[in-house]
C-alpha atoms as a PDB file:
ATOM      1  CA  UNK A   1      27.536  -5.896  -3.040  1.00  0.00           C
ATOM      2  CA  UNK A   2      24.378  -6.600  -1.233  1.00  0.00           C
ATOM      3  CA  UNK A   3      25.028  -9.922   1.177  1.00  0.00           C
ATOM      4  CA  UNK A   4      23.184 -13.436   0.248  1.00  0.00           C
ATOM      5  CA  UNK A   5      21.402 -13.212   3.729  1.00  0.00           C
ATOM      6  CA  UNK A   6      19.577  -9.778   2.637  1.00  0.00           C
ATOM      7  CA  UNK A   7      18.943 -10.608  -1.032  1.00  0.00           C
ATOM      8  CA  UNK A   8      15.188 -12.086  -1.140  1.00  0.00           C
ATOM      9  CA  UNK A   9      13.985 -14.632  -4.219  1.00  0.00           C
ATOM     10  CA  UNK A  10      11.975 -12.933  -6.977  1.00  0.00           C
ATOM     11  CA  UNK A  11       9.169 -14.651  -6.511  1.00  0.00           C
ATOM     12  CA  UNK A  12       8.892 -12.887  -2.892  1.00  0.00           C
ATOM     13  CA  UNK A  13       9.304  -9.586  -4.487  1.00  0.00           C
ATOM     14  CA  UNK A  14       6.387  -7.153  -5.299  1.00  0.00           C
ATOM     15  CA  UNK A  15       7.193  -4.005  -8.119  1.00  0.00           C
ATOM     16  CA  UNK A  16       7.787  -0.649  -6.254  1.00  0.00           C
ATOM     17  CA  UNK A  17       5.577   2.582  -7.094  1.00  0.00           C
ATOM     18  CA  UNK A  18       8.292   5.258  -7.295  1.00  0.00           C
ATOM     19  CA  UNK A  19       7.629   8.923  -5.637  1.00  0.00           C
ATOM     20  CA  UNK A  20       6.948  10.126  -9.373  1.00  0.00           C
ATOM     21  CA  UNK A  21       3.972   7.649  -9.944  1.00  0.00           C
ATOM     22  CA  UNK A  22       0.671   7.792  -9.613  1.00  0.00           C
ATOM     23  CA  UNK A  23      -0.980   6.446  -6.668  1.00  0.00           C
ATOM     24  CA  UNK A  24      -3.337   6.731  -4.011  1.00  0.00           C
ATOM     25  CA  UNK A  25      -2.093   8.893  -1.256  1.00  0.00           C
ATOM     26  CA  UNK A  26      -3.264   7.919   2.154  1.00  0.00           C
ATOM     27  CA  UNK A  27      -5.432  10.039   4.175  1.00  0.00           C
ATOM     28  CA  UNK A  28      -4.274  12.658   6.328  1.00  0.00           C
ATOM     29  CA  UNK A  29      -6.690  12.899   9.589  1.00  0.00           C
ATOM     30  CA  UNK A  30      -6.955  16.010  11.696  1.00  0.00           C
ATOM     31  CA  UNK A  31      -6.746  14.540  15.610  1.00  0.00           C
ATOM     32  CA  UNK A  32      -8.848  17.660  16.870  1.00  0.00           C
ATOM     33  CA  UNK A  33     -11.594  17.363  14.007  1.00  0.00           C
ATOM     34  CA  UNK A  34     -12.241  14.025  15.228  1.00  0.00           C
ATOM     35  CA  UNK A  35     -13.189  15.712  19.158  1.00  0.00           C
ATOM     36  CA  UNK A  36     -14.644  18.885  17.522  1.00  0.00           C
ATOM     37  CA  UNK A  37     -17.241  18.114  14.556  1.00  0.00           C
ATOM     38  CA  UNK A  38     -20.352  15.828  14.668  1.00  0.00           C
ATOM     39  CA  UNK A  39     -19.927  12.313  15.154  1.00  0.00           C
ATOM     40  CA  UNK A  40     -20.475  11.156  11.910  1.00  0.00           C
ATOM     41  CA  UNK A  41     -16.373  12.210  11.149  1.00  0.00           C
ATOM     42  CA  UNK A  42     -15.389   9.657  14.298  1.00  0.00           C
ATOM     43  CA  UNK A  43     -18.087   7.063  12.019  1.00  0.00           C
ATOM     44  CA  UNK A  44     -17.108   7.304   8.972  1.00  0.00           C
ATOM     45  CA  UNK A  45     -13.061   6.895   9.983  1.00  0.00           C
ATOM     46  CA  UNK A  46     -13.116   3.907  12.320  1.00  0.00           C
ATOM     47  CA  UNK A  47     -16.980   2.298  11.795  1.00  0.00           C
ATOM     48  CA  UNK A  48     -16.163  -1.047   9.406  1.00  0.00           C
ATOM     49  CA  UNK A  49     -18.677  -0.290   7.659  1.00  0.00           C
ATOM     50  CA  UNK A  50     -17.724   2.945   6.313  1.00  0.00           C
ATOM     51  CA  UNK A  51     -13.607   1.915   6.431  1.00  0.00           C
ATOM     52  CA  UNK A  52     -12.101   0.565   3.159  1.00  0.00           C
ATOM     53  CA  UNK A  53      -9.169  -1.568   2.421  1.00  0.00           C
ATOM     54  CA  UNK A  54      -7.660   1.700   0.988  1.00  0.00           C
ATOM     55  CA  UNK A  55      -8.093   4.139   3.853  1.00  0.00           C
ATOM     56  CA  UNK A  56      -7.323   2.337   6.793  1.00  0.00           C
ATOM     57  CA  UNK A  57      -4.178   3.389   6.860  1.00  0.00           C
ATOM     58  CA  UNK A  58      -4.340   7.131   8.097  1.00  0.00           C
ATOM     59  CA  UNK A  59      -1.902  10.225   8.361  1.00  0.00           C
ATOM     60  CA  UNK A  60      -2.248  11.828  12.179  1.00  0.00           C
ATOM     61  CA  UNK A  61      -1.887  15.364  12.675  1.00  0.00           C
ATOM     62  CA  UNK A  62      -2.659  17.822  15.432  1.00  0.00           C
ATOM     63  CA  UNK A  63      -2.517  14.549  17.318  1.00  0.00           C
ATOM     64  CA  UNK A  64      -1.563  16.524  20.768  1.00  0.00           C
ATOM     65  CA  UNK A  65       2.087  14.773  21.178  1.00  0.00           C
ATOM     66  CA  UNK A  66       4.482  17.368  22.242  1.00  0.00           C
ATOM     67  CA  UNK A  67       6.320  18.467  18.759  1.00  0.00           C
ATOM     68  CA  UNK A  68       9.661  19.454  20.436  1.00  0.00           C
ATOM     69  CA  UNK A  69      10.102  16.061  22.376  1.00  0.00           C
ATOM     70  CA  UNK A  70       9.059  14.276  19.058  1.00  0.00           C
ATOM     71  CA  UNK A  71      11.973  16.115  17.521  1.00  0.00           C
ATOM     72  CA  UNK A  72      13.971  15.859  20.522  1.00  0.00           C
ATOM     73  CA  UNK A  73      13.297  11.914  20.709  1.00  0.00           C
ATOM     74  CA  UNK A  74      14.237  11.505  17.143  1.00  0.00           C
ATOM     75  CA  UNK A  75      17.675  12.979  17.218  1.00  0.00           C
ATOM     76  CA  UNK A  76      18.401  11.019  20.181  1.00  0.00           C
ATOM     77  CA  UNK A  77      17.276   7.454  18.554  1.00  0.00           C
ATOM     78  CA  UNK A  78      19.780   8.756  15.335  1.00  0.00           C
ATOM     79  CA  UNK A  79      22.695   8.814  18.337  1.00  0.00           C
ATOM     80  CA  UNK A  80      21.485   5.422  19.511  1.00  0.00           C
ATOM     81  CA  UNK A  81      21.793   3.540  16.466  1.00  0.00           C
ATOM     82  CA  UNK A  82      25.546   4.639  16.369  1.00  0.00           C
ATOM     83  CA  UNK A  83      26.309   2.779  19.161  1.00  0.00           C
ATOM     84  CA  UNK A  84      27.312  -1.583  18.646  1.00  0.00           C
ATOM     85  CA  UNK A  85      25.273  -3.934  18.217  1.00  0.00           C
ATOM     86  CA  UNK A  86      23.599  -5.823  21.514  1.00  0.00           C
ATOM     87  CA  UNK A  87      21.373  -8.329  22.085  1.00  0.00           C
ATOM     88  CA  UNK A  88      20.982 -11.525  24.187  1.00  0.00           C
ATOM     89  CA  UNK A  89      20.657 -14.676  22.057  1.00  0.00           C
ATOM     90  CA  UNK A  90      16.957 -15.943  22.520  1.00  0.00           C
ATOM     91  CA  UNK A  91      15.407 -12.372  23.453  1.00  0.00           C
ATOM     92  CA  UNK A  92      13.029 -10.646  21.297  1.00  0.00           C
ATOM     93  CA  UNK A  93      13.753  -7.298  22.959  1.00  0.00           C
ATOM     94  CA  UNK A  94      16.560  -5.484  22.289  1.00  0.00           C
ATOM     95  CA  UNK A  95      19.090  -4.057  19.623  1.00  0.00           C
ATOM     96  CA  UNK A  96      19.420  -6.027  15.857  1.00  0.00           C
ATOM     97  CA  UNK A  97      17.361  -8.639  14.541  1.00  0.00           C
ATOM     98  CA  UNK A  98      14.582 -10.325  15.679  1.00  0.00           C
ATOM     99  CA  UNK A  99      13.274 -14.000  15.024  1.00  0.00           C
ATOM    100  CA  UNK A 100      16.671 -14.926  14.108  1.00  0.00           C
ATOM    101  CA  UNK A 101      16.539 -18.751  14.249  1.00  0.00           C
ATOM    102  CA  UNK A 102      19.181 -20.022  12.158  1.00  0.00           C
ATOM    103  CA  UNK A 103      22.458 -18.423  10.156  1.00  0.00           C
ATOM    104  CA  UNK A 104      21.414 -19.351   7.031  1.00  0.00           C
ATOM    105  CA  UNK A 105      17.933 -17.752   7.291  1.00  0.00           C
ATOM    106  CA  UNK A 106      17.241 -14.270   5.133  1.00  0.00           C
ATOM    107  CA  UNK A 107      17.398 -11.189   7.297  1.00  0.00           C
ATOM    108  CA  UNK A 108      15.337  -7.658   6.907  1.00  0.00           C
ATOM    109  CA  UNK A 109      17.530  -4.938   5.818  1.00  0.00           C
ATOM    110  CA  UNK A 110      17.653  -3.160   8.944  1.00  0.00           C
ATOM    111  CA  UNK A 111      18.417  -3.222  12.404  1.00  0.00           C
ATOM    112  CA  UNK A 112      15.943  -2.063  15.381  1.00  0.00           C
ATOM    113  CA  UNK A 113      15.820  -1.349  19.387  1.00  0.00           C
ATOM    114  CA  UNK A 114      12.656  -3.433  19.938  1.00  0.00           C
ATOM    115  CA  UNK A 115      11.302  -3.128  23.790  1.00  0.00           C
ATOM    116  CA  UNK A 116       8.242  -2.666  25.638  1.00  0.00           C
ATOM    117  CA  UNK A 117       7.843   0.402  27.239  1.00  0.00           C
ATOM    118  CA  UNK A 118       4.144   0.032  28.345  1.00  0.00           C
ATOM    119  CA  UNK A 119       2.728  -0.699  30.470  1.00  0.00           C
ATOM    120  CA  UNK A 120       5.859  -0.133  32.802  1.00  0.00           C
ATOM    121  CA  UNK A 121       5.610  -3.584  34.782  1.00  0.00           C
ATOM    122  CA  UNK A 122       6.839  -5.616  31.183  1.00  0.00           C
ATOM    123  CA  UNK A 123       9.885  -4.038  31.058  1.00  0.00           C
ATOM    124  CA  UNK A 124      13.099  -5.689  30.377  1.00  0.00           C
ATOM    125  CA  UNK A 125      15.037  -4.447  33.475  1.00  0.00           C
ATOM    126  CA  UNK A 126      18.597  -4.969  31.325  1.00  0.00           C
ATOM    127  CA  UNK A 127      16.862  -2.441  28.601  1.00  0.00           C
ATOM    128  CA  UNK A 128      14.879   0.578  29.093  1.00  0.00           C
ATOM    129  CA  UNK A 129      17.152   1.065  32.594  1.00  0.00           C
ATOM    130  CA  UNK A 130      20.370   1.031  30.717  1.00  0.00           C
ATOM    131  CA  UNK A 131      19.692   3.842  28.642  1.00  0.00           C
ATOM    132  CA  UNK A 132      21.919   6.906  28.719  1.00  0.00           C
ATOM    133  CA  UNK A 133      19.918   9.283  30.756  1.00  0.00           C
ATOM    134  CA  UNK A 134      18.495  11.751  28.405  1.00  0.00           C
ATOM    135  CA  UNK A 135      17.538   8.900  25.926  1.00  0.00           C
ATOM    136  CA  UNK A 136      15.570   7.445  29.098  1.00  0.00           C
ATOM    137  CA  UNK A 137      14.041  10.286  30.054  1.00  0.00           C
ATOM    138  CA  UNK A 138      12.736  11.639  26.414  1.00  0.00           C
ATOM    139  CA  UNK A 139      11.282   7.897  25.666  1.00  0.00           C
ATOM    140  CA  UNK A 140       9.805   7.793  29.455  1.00  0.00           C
ATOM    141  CA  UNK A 141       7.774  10.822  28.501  1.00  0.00           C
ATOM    142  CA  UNK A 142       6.996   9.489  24.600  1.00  0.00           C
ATOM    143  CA  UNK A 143       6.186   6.504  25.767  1.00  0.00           C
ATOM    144  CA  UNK A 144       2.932   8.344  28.263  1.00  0.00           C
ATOM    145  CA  UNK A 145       2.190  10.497  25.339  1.00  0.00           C
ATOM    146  CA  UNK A 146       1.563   7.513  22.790  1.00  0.00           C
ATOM    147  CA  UNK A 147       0.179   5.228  25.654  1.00  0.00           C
ATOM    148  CA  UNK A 148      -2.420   8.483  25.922  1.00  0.00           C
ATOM    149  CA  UNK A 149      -2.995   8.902  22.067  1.00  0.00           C
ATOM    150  CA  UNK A 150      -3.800   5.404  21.631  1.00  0.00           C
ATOM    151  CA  UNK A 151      -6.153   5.540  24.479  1.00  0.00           C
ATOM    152  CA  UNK A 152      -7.729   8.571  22.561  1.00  0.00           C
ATOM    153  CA  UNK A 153      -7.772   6.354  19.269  1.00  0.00           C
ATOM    154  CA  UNK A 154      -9.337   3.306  20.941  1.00  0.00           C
ATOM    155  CA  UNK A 155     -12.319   5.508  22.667  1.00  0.00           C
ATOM    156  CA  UNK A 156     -12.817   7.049  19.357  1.00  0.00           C
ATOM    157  CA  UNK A 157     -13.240   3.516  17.571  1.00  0.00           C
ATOM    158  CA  UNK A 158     -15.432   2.301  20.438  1.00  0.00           C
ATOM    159  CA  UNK A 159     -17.434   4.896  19.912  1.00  0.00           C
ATOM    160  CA  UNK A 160     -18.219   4.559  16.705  1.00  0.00           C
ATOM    161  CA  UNK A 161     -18.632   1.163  17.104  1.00  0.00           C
ATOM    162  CA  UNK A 162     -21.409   1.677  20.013  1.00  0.00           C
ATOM    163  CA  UNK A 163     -19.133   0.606  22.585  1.00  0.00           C
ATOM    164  CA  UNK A 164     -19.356   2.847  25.831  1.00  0.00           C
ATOM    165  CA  UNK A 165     -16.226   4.168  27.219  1.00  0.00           C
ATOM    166  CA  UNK A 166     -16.251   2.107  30.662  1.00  0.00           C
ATOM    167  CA  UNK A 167     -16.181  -0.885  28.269  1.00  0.00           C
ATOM    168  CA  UNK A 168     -12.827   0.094  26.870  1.00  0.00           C
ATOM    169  CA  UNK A 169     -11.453   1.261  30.235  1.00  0.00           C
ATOM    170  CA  UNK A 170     -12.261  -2.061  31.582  1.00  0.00           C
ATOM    171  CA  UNK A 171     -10.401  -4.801  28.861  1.00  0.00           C
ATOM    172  CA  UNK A 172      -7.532  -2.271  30.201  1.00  0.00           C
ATOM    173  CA  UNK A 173      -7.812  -2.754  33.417  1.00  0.00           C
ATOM    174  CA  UNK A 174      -8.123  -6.283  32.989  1.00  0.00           C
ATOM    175  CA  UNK A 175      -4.825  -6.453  31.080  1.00  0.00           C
ATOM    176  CA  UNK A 176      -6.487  -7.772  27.757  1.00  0.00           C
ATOM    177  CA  UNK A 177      -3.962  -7.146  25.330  1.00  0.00           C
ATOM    178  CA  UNK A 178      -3.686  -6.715  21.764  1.00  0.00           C
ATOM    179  CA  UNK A 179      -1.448  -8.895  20.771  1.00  0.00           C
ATOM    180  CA  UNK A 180      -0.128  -7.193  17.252  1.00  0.00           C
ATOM    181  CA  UNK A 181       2.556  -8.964  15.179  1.00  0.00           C
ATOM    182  CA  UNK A 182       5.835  -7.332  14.530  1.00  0.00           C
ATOM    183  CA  UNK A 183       5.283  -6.227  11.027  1.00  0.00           C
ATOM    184  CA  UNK A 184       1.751  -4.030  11.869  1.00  0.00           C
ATOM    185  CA  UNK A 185       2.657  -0.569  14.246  1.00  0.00           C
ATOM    186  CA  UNK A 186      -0.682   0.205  15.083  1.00  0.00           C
ATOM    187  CA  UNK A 187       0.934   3.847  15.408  1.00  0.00           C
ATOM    188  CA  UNK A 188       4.225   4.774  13.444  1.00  0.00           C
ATOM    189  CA  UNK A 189       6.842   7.496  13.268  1.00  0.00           C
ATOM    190  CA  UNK A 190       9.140   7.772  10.458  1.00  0.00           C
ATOM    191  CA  UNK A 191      12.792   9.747  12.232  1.00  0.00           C
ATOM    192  CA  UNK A 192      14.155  11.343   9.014  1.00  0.00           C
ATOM    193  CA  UNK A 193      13.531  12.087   5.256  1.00  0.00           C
ATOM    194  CA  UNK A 194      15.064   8.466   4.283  1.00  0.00           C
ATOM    195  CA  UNK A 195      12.197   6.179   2.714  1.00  0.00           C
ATOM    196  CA  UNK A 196      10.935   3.129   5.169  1.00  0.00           C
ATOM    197  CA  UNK A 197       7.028   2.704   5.203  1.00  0.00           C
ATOM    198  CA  UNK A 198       5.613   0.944   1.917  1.00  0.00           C
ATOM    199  CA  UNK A 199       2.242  -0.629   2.036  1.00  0.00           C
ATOM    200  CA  UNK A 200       0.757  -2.561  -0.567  1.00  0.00           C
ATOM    201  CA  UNK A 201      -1.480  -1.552  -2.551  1.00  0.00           C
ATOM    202  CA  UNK A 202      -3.388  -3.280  -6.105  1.00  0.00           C
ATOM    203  CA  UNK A 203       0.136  -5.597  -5.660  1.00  0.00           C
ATOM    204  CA  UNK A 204       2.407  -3.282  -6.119  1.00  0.00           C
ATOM    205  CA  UNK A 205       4.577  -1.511  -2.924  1.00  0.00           C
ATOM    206  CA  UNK A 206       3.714   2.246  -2.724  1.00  0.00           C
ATOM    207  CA  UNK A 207       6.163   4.508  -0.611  1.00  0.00           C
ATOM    208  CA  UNK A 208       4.481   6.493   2.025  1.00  0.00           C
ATOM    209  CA  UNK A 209       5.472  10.601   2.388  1.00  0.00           C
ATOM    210  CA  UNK A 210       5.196  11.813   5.798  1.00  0.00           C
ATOM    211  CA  UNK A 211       3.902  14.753   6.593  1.00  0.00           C
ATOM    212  CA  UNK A 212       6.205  16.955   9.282  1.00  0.00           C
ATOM    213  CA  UNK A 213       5.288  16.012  12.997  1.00  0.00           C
ATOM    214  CA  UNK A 214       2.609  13.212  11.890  1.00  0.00           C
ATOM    215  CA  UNK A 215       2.034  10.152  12.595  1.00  0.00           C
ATOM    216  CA  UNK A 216       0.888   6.624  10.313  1.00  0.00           C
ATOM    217  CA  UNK A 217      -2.374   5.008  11.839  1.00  0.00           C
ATOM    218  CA  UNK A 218      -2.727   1.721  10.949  1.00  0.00           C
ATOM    219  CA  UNK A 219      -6.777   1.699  11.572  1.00  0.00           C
ATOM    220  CA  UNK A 220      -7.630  -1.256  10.336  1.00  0.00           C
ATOM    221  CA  UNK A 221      -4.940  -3.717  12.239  1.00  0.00           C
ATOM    222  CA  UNK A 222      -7.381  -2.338  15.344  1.00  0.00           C
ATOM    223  CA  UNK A 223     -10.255  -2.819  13.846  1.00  0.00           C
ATOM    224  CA  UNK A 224      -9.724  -6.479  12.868  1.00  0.00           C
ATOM    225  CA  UNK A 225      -8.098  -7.287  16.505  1.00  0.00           C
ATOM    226  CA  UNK A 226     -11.197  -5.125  18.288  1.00  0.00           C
ATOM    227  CA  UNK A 227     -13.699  -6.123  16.504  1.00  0.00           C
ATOM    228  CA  UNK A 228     -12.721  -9.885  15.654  1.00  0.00           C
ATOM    229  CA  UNK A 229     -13.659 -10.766  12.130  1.00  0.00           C
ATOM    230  CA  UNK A 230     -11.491 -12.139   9.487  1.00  0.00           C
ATOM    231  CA  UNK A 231     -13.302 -10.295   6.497  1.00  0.00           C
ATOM    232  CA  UNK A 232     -10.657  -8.782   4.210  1.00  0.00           C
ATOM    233  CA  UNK A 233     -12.039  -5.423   3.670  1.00  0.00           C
ATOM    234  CA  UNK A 234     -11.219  -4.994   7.696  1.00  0.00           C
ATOM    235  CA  UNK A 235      -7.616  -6.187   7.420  1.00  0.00           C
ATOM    236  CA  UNK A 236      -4.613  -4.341   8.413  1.00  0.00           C
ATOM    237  CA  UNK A 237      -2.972  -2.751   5.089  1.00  0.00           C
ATOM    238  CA  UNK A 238       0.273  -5.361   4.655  1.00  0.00           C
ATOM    239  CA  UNK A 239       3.444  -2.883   4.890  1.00  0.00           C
END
């Protein structure tokens, strides 16, 4: 029996697409396409006025993150969740719910390890440093590789958008952040075959099927932040 805390009213509740429906798949994006072919591909992905509501959520492959640490990593994460639950009452960070204000409010069916790994200086120094070695180690070096990707992403929406690369490299520098809520990864990895990522889509919840070694883009959750409009057609996809 499913606990009271977990259970959500009907009215909150959307109908679920099943895998044997038909709906929109989103789009799978080649990472090295996006380097290689005219710049009209890098336009028509990230410029808002070519982006739709539909397609802003993306499928990344040939992204350039080392496949064997990505495997590596997700075994390891697997072994983490094994271990007891620990957090420190008032702390974001850290392992099992978060924005848990009161006992009788509802809770998400699932537990996470939520830290900041990037930049370095913002880490929790009773998290990331208390990992078992080899756990530390493999999300040290994931943690450079994503850092990298995004970096990739964000030159490759600036561009498209007219911006000049110094431009980005300087909000960086600067330590402008983008300050994303919890529910929008701007870049997502799913660990195993078991069914997490929905996004919405014409009000109904649509699973998401990921393809081996890729990774879910959430394009337009940049794109609003970036480029700092509130039109709807811009909007992150709500997942």
């Amino acid at each position: 029996m499913v606990p009271t805390r977990y259970m959500r009213p009907d009215k909150d509740q959307c109908p679920t697409i099943s895998n044997g429906g038909s709906f929109h798949q989103i789009p799978v994006v080649d990472m090295q396409c996006l380097f290689s072919s005219a710049y009209t591909y890098a336009y028509v992905l990230f410029h808002p006025d070519a982006i739709t509501y539909e397609n802003n959520c993306q499928q990344l492959i040939n992204h350039g993150v080392n496949s064997s640490l990505v495997e590596k990593l997700k075994s390891e994460v697997q072994d983490f969740f094994q271990n007891k639950y620990g957090q420190e009452p008032g702390d974001v960070e850290g392992y099992g719910q978060a924005f848990v204000k009161s006992e009788e409010q509802k809770l998400d069916w699932a537990d996470m390890l939520y830290m900041i790994t990037q930049p370095e200086d913002l880490r929790k120094p009773h998290l990331f440093p208390k990992l078992p070695l080899p756990q530390r180690e493999s999300l040290q070096e994931y943690s450079i590789e994503l850092k990298s990707l995004a970096l990739k992403i964000l030159n490759l929406i600036a561009k498209a958008l007219g911006m000049k690369h110094e431009e980005i490299e300087v909000l960086l520098e600067e330590g402008l952040q983008l300050g994303l809520q919890t529910n929008r990864p701007a870049i997502l990895l799913q660990i195993n075959d078991v069914q997490g990522l929905q996004i919405k889509e014409n009000e109904a919840w649509v699973p998401v099927i990921p393809l081996p070694n890729a990774f879910i883009v959430n394009v337009g959750d940049i794109l609003e932040v970036s480029i700092r409009i509130n039109i709807r057609l811009y909007c992150e996809l709500p997942h």
